[in-house]
Structure formats: C-alpha cells, structure tokens
N, C-alpha and C. Protein backbone atom coordinates (compact mmCIF):
# COMPACT_ATOMS: atom_id res chain seq x y z
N UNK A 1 108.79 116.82 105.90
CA UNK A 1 108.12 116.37 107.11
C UNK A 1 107.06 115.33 106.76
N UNK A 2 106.90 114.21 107.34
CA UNK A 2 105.95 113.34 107.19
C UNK A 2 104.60 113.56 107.69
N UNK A 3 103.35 113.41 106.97
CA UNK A 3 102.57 113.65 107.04
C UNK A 3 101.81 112.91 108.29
N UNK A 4 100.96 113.19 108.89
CA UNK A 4 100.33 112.65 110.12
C UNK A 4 99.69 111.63 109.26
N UNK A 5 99.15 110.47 110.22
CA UNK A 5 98.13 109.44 109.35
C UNK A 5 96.31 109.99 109.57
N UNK A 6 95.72 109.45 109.02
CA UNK A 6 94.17 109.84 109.07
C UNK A 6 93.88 109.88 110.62
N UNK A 7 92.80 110.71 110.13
CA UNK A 7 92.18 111.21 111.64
C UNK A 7 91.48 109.73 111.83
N UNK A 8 91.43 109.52 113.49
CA UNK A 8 91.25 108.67 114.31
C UNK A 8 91.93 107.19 114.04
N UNK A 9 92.79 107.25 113.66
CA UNK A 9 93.86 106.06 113.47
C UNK A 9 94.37 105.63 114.31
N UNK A 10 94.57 104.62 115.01
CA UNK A 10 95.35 103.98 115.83
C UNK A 10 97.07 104.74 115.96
N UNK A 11 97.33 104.90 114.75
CA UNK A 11 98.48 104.80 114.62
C UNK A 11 98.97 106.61 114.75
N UNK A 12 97.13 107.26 114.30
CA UNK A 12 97.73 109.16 114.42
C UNK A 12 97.95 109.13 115.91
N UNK A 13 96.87 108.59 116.78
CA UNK A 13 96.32 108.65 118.26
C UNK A 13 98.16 108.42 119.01
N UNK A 14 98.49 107.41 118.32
CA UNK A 14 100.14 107.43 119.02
C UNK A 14 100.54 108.31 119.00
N UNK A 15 101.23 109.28 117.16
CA UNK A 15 102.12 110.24 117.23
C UNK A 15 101.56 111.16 117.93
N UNK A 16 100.76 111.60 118.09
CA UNK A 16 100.07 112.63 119.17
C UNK A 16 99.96 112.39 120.56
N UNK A 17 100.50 111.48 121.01
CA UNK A 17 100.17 111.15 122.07
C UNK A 17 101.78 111.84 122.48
N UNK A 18 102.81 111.40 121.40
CA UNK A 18 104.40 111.59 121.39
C UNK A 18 104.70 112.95 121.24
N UNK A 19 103.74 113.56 120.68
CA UNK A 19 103.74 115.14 120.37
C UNK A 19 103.72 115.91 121.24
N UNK A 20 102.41 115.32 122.23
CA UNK A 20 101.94 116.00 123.66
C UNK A 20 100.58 116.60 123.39
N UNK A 21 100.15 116.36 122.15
CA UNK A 21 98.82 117.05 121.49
C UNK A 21 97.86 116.35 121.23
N UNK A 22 97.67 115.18 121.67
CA UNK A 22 96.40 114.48 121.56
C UNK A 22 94.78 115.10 121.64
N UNK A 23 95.40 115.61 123.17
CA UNK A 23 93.73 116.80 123.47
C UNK A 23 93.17 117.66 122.39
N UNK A 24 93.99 118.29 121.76
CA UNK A 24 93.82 119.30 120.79
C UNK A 24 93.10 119.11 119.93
N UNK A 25 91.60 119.95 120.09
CA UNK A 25 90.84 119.84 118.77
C UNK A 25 90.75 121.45 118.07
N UNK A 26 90.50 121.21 117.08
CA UNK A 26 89.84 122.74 116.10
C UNK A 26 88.47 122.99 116.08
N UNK A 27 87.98 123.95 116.68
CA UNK A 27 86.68 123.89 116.48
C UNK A 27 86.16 125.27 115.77
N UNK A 28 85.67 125.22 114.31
CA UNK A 28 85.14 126.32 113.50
C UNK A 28 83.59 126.80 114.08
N UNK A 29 83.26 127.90 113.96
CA UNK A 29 82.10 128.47 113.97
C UNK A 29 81.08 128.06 113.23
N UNK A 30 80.00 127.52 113.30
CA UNK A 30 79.00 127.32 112.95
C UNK A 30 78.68 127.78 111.52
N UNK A 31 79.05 129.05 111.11
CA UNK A 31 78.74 129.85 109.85
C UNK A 31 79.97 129.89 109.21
N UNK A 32 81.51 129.77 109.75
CA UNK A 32 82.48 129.30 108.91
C UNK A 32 82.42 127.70 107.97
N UNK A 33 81.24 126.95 108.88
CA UNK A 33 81.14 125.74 108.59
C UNK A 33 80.06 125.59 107.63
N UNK A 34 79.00 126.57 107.60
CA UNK A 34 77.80 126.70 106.24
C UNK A 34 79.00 127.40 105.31
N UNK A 35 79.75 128.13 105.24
CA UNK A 35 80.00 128.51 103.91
C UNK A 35 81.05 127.81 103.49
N UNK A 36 81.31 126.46 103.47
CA UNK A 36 82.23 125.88 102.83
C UNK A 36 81.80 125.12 101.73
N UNK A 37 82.54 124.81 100.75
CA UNK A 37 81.92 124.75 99.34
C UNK A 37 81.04 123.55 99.48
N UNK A 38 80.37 122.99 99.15
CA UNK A 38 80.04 121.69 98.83
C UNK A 38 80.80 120.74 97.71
N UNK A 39 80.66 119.73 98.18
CA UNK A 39 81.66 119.17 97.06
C UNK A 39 80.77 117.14 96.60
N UNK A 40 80.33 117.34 95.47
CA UNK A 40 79.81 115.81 95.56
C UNK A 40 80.30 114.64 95.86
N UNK A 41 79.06 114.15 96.32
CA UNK A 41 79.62 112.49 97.18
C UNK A 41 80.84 111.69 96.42
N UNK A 42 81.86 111.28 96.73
CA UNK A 42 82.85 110.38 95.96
C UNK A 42 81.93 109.25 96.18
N UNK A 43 82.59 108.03 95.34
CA UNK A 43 82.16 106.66 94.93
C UNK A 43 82.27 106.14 96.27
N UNK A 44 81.31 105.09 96.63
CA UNK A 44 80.96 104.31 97.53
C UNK A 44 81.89 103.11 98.02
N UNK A 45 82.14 102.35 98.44
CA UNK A 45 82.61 100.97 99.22
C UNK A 45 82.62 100.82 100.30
N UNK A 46 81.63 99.55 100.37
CA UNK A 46 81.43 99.29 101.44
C UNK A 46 82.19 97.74 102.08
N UNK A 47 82.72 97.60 103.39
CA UNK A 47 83.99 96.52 103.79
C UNK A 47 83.00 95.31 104.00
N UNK A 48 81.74 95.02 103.01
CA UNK A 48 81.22 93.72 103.77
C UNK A 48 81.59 92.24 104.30
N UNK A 49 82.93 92.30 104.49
CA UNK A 49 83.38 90.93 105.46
C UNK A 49 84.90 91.51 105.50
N UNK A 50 85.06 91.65 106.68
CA UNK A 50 86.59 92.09 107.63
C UNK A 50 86.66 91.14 108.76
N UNK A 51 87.88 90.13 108.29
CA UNK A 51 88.33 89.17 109.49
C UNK A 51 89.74 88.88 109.54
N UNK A 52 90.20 89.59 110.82
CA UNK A 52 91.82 88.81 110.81
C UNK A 52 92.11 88.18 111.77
N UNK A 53 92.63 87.12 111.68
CA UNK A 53 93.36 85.91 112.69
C UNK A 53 94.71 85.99 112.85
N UNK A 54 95.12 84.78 114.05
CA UNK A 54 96.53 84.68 113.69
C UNK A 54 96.48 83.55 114.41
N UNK A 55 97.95 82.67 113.73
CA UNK A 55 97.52 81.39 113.92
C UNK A 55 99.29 80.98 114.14
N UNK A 56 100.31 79.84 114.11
CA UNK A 56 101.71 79.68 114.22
C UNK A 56 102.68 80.00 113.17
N UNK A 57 101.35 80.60 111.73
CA UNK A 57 102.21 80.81 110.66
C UNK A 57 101.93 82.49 110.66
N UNK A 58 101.78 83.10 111.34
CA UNK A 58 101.67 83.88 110.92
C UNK A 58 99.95 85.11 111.36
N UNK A 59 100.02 85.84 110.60
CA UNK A 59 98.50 87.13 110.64
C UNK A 59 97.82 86.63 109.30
N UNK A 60 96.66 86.74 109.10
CA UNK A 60 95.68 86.46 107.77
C UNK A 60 94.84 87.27 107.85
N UNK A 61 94.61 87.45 106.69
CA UNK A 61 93.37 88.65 106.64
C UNK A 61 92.55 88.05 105.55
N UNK A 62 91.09 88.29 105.49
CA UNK A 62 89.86 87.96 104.59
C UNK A 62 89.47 89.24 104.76
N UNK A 63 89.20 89.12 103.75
CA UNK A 63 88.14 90.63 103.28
C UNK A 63 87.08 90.47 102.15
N UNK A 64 86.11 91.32 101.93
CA UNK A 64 85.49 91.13 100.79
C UNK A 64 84.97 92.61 100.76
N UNK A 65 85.23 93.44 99.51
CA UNK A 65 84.74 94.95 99.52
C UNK A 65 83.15 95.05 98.62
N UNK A 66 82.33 95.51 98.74
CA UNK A 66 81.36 95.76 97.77
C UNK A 66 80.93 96.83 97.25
N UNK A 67 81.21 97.04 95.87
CA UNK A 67 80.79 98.90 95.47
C UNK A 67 80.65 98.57 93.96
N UNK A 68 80.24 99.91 93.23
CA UNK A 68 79.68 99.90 91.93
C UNK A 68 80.80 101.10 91.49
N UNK A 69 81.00 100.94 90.53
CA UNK A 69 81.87 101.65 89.31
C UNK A 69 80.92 102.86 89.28
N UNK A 70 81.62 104.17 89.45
CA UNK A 70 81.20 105.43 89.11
C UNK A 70 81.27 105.91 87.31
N UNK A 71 80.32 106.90 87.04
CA UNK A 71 80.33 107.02 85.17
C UNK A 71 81.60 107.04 84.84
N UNK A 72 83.22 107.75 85.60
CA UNK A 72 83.71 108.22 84.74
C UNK A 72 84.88 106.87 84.85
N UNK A 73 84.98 105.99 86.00
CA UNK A 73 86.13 104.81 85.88
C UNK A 73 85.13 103.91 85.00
N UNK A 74 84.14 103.46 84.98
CA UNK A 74 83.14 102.47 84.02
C UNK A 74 83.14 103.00 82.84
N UNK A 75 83.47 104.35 82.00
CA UNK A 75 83.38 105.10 80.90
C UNK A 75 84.78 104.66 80.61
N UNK A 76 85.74 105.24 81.34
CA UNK A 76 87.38 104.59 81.23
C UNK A 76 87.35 102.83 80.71
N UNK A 77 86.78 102.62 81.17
CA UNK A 77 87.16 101.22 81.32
C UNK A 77 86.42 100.11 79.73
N UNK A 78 84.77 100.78 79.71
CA UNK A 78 84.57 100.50 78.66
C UNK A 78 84.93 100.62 77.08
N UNK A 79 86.03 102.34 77.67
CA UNK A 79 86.58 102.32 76.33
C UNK A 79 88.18 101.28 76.03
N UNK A 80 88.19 100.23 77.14
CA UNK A 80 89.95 99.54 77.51
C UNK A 80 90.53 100.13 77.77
N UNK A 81 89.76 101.35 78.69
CA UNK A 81 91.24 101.95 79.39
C UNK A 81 91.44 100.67 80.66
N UNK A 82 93.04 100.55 80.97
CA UNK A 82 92.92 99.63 82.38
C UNK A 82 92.72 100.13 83.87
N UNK A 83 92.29 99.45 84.70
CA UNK A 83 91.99 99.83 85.87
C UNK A 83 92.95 99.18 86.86
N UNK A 84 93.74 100.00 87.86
CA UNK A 84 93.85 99.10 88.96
C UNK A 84 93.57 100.02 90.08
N UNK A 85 93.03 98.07 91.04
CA UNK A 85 92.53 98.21 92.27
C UNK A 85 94.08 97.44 93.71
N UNK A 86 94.19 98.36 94.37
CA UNK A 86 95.09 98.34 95.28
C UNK A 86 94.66 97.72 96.87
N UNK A 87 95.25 96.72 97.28
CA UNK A 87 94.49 96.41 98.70
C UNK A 87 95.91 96.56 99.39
N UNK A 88 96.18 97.31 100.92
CA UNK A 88 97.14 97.18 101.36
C UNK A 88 97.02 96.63 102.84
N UNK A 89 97.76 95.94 103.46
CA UNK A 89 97.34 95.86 105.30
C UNK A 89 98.80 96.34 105.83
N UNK A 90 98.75 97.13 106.70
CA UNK A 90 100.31 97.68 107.30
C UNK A 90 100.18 97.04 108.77
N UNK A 91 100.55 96.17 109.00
CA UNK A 91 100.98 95.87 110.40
C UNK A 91 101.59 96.72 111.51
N UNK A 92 101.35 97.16 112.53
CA UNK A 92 102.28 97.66 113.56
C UNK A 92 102.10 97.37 114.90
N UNK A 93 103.00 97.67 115.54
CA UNK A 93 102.91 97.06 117.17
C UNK A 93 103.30 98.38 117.80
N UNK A 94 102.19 98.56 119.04
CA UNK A 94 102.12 99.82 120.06
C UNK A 94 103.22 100.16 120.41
N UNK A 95 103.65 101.29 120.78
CA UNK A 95 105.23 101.81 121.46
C UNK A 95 103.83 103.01 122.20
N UNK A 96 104.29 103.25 123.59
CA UNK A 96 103.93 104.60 124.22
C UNK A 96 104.71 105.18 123.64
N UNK A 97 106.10 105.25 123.58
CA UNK A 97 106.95 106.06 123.95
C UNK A 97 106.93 107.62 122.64
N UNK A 98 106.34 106.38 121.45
CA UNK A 98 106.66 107.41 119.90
C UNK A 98 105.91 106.57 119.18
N UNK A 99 105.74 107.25 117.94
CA UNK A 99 105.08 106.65 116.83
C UNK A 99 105.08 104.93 116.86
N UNK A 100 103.79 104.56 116.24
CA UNK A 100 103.80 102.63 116.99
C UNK A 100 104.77 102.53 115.39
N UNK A 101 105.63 101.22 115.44
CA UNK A 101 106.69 100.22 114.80
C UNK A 101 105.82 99.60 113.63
N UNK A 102 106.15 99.87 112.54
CA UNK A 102 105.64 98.97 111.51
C UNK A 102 106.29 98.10 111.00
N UNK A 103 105.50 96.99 110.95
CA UNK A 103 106.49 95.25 111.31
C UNK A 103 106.29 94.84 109.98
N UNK A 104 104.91 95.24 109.34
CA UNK A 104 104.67 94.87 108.16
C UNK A 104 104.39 95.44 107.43
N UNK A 105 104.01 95.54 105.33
CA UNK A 105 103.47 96.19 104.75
C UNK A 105 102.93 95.68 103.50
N UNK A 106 102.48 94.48 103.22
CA UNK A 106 102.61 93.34 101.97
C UNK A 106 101.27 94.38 101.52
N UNK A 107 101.00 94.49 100.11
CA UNK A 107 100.48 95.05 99.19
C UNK A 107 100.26 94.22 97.91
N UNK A 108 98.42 94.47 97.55
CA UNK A 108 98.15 93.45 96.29
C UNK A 108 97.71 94.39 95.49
N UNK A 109 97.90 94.05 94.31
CA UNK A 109 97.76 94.98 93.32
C UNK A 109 96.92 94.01 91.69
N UNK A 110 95.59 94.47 91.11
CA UNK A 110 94.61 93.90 90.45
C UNK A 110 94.75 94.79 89.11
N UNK A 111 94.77 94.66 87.75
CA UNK A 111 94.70 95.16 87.27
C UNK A 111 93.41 94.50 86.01
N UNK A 112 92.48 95.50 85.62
CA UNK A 112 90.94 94.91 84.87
C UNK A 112 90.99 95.93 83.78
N UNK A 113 91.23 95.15 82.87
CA UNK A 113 90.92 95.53 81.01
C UNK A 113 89.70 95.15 80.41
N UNK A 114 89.25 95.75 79.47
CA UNK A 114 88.43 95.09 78.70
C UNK A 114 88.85 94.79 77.34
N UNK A 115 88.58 93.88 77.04
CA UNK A 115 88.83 93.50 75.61
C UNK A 115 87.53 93.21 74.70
N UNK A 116 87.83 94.25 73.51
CA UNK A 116 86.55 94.78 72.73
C UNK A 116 86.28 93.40 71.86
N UNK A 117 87.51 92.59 71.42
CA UNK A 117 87.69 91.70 70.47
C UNK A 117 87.22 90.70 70.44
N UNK A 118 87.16 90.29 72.11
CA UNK A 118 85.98 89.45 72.62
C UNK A 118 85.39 89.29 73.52
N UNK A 119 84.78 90.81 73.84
CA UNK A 119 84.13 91.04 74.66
C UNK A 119 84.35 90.85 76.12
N UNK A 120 85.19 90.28 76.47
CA UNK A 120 85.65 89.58 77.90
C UNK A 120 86.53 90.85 78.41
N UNK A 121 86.47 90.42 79.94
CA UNK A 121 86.84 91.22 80.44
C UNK A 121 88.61 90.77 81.40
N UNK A 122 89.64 91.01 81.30
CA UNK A 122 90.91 90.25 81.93
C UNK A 122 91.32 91.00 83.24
N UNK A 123 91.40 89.71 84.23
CA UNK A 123 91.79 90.78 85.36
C UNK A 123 93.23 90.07 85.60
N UNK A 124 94.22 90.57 85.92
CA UNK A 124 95.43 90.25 86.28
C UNK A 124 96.51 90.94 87.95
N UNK A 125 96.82 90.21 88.59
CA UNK A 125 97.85 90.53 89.36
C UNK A 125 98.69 90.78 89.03
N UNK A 126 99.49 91.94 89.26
CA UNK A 126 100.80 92.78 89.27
C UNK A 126 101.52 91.71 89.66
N UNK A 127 102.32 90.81 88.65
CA UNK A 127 103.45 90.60 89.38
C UNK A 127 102.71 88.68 89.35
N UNK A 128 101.92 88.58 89.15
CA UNK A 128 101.33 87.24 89.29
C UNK A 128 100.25 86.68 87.97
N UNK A 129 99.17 85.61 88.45
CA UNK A 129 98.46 85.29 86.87
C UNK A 129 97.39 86.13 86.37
N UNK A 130 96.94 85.79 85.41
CA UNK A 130 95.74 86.25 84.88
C UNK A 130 94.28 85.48 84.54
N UNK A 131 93.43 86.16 84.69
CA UNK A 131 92.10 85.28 84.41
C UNK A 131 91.09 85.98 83.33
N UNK A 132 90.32 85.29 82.61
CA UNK A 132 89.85 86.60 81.90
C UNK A 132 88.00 85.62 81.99
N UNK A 133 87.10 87.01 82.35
CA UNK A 133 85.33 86.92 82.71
C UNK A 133 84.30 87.08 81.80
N UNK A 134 83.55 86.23 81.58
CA UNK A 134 82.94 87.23 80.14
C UNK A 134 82.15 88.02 80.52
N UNK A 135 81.88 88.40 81.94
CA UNK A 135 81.19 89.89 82.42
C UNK A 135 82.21 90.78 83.58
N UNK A 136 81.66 92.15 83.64
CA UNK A 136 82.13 92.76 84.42
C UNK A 136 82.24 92.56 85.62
N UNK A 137 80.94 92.07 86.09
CA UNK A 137 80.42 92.06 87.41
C UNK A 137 81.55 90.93 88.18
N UNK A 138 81.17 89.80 87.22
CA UNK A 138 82.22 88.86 87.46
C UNK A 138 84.13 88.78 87.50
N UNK A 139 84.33 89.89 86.75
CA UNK A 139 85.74 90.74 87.04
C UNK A 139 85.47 91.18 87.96
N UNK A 140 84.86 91.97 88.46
CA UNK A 140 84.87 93.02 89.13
C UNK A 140 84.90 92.22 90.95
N UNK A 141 83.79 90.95 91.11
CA UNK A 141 83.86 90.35 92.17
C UNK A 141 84.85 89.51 92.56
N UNK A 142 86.14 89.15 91.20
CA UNK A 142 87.18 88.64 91.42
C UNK A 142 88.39 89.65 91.90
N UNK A 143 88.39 90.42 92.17
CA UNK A 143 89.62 91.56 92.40
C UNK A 143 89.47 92.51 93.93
N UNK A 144 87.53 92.58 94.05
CA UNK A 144 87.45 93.02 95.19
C UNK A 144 87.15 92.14 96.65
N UNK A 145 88.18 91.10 96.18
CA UNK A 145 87.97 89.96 97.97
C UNK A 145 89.55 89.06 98.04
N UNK A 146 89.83 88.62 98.76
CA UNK A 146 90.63 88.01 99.36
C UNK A 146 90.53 87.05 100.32
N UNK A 147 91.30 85.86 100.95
CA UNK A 147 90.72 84.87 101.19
C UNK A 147 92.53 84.28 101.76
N UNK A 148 92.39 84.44 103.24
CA UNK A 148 93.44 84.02 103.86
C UNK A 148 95.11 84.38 103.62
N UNK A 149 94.84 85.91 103.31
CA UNK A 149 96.20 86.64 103.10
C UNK A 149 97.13 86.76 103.70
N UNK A 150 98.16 86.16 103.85
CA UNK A 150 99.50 86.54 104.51
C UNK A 150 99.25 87.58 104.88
N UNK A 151 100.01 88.54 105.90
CA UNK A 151 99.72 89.68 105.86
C UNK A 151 101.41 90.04 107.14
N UNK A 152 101.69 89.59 108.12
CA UNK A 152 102.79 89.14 108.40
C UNK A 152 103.52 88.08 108.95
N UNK A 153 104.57 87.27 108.98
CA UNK A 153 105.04 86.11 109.60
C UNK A 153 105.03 86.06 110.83
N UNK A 154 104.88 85.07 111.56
CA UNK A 154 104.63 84.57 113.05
C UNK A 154 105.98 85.08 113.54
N UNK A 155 107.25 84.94 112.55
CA UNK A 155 108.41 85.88 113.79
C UNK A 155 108.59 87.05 113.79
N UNK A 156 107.39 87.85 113.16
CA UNK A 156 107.61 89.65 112.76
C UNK A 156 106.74 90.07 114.21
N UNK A 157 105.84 88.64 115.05
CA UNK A 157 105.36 89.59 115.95
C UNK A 157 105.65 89.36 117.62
N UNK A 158 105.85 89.95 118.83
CA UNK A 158 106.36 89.55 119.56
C UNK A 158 105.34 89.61 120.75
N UNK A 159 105.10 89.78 121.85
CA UNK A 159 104.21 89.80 123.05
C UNK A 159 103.62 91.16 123.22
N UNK A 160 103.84 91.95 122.71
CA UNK A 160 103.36 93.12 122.52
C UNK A 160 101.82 93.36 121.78
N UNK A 161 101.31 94.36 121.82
CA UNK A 161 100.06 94.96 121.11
C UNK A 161 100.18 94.97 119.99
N UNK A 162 98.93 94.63 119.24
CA UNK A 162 99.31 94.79 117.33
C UNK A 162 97.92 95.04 116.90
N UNK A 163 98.28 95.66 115.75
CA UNK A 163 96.89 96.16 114.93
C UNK A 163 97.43 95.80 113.51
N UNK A 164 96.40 96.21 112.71
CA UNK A 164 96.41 96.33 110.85
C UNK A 164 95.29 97.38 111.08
N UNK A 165 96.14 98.21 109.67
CA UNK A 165 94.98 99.42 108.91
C UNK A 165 95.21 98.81 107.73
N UNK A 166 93.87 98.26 106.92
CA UNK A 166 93.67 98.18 105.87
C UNK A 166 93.06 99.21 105.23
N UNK A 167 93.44 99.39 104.14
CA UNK A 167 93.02 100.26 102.95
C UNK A 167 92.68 99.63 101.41
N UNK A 168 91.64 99.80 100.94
CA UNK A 168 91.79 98.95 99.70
C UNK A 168 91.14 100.53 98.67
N UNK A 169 91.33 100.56 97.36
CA UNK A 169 91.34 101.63 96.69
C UNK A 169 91.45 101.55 95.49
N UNK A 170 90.70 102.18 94.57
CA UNK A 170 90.87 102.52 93.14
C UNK A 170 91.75 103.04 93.14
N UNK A 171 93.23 103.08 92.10
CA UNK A 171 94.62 103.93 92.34
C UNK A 171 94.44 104.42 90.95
N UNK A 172 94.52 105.52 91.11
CA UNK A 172 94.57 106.52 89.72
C UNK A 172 96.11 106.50 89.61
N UNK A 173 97.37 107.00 90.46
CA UNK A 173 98.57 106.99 89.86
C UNK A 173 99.00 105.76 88.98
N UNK A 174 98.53 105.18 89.05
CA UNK A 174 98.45 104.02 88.12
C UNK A 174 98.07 103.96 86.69
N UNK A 175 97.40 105.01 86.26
CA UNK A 175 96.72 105.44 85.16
C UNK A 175 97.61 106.31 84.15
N UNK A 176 97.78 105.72 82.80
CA UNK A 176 98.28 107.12 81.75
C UNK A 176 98.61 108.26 82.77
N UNK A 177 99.66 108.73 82.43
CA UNK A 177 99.59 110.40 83.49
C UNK A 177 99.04 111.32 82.69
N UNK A 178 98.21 111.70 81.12
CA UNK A 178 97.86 112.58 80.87
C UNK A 178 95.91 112.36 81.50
N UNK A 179 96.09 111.50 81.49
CA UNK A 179 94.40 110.48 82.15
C UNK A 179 94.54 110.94 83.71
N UNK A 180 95.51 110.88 84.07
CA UNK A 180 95.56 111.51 85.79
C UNK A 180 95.42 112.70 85.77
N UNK A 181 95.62 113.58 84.96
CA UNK A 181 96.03 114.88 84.89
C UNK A 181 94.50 115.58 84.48
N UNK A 182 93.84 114.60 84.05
CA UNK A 182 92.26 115.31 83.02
C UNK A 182 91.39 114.85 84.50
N UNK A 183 91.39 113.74 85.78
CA UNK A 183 90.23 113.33 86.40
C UNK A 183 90.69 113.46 87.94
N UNK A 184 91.94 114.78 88.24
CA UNK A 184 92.68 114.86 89.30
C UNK A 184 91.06 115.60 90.31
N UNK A 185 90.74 115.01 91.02
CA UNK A 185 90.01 115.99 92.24
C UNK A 185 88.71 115.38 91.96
N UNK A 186 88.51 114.48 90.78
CA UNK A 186 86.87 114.25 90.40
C UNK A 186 86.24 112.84 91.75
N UNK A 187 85.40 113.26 91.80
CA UNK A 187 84.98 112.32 93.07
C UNK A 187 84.31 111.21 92.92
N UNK A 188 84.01 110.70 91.34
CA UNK A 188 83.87 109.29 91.10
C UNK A 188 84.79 108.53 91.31
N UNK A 189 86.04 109.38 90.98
CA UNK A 189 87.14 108.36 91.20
C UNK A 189 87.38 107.78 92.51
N UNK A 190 87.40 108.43 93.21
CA UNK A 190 87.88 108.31 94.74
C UNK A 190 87.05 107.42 94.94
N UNK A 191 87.55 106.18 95.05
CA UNK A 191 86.63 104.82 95.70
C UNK A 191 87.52 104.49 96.74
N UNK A 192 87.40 104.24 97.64
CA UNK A 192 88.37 103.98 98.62
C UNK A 192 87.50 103.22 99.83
N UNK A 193 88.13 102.23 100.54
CA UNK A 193 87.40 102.17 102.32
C UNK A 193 88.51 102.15 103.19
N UNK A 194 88.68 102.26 104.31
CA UNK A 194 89.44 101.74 105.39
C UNK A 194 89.09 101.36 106.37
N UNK A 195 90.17 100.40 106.97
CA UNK A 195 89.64 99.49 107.98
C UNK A 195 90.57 98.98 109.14
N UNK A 196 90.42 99.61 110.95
CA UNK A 196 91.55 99.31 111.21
C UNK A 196 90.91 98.23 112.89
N UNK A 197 92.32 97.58 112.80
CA UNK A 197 91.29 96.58 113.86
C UNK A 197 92.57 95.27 114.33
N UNK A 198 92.35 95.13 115.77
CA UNK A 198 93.56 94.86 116.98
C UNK A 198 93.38 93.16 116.36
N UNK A 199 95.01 92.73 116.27
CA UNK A 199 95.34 91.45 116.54
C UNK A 199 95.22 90.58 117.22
N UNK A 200 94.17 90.05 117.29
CA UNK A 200 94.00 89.00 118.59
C UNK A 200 94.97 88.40 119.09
C-alpha cells in the first residue's frame, strides 16, 4: 500500500478528499501527549529564497537553502567520508476526482568530498561536472542553491491547476550501508526542508 504524503500537503489534502476522510483528526489527551519521549532537535534548514515561474519554455524554480553541518555529517565528512545533498521538485496538476496527476519529477543530486592531500574540498553532480573549493563553506554554498531549474516542459502542463513540492535533503541512503546502519534515527543527520507552492 502506498504511503499517504506529509501532513498538510497539497497533494495528502487530495487523497483524502478521495478517501472521504479529510475531516478526520486524532486527538490524544493532554497527558498521553506529556509522556512521549523526547527526542533532540534534528539539523536545521532554512528555504531562504523560494521562487517559481513559468514562462513558454516551460516551469523554473530558484531556490537557495541555508543551514550548518551537524557534529556527526561535518565529523563524516572531515574524515572524506562523501556527502550527498538531494534537491527534488515533483510537479502535479489538481484532479477532484482522486489523487492530483504527477506531470513531473526531475531530481539533482550534489555530491562533497574532502580531500586531505590538498586540503580542498570537491563538489560534484551525479551524472554531470565537478568543481573543487578550498573551503567548506564555499562547497557547501555551491550545492545548496539553484538558479533557473527546469523543473517541467511547457507541453507537460495544460489549463488546469498546478503546484510543486520541493524537498531538498541530506540523503543518508547514499552513504556506505555499514555508515547507514551505525547513524540510522540520529537527528543530526536529518537535515531536510520542504516547500510547496501553486504555479502561477
């Protein structure tokens, strides 16, 4: 069974709408809600510039994310372990009837090494070039922005309603699997933002 999408999503608010269960909330008791564990803050990001257009070629998206490396991916990383950072935008267009149509799904993928040998730091696209920084910061501000992204073609969309949920994210499956297996549940890792917002 496929999993519902995040709470307050454009896109959950449909299947529930198709379900017949939209109304439906859960509401716990006050003291079921003090005794639940605490669990520490995951890593921060914040979406400081979210803009999408659309123009005869097409949907574009700009973004720019801002956040700081938690001890245990900056500990990873200083020892050359590699990092990748994942940005995705999923396109879809409204249906009442059932779950809204996803028209699009283009996905970028960053990957940031360090190299001890000379100190520099290399960030590379999956699938595309490489650049290499002689600081972090400066890796780090090359991987978390974008700048007039395709995102879908002018004939994927039709007179209808449209949105994008962006997601951009530190991706651990990406990592050694015995390295996934030692930092599964730890909440530095979890860097994540999302971001969802109607097609003009």
């Amino acid at each position: 069974m496929t999993p519902l999408p995040p709470h307050g999503s454009l896109r959950r608010r449909s299947v529930l709408r198709a379900l017949g269960v939209a109304g439906l909330r859960l509401v716990l008791p006050a003291a079921w809600i003090a005794a639940l564990p605490r669990r520490a803050a995951a890593a921060e990001a914040d979406l400081t510039h979210f803009e999408v257009f659309r123009d005869e070629e097409g949907v574009f998206l700009t973004f720019t994310v801002n956040f700081e490396l938690a001890k245990g991916p900056e500990e990873a990383l200083a020892r050359a372990v590699p990092l990748f950072f994942v940005a995705e935008a999923e396109v879809f267009r409204d249906r009442w009837y059932w779950r809204d149509r996803r028209i699009s799904h283009p996905t970028r993928v960053w990957k940031i090494v360090y190299q001890p040998l000379t100190s520099n730091y290399r960030v590379t696209t999956v699938g595309g070039l490489g650049q290499t920084y002689p600081t972090r910061e400066e890796a780090l501000l090359s991987l978390s922005r974008a700048i007039r992204w395709k995102v879908a073609e002018a004939n994927q969309l039709d007179d209808g309603r449209h949105y994008v949920e962006f997601n951009y994210r530190l991706d651990v499956t990406l990592l050694p699997r015995p390295m996934q297996i030692g930092i599964a549940g730890q909440p530095d890792w979890q860097l994540q933002v999302r971001r969802e917002q109607r097609i003009p």
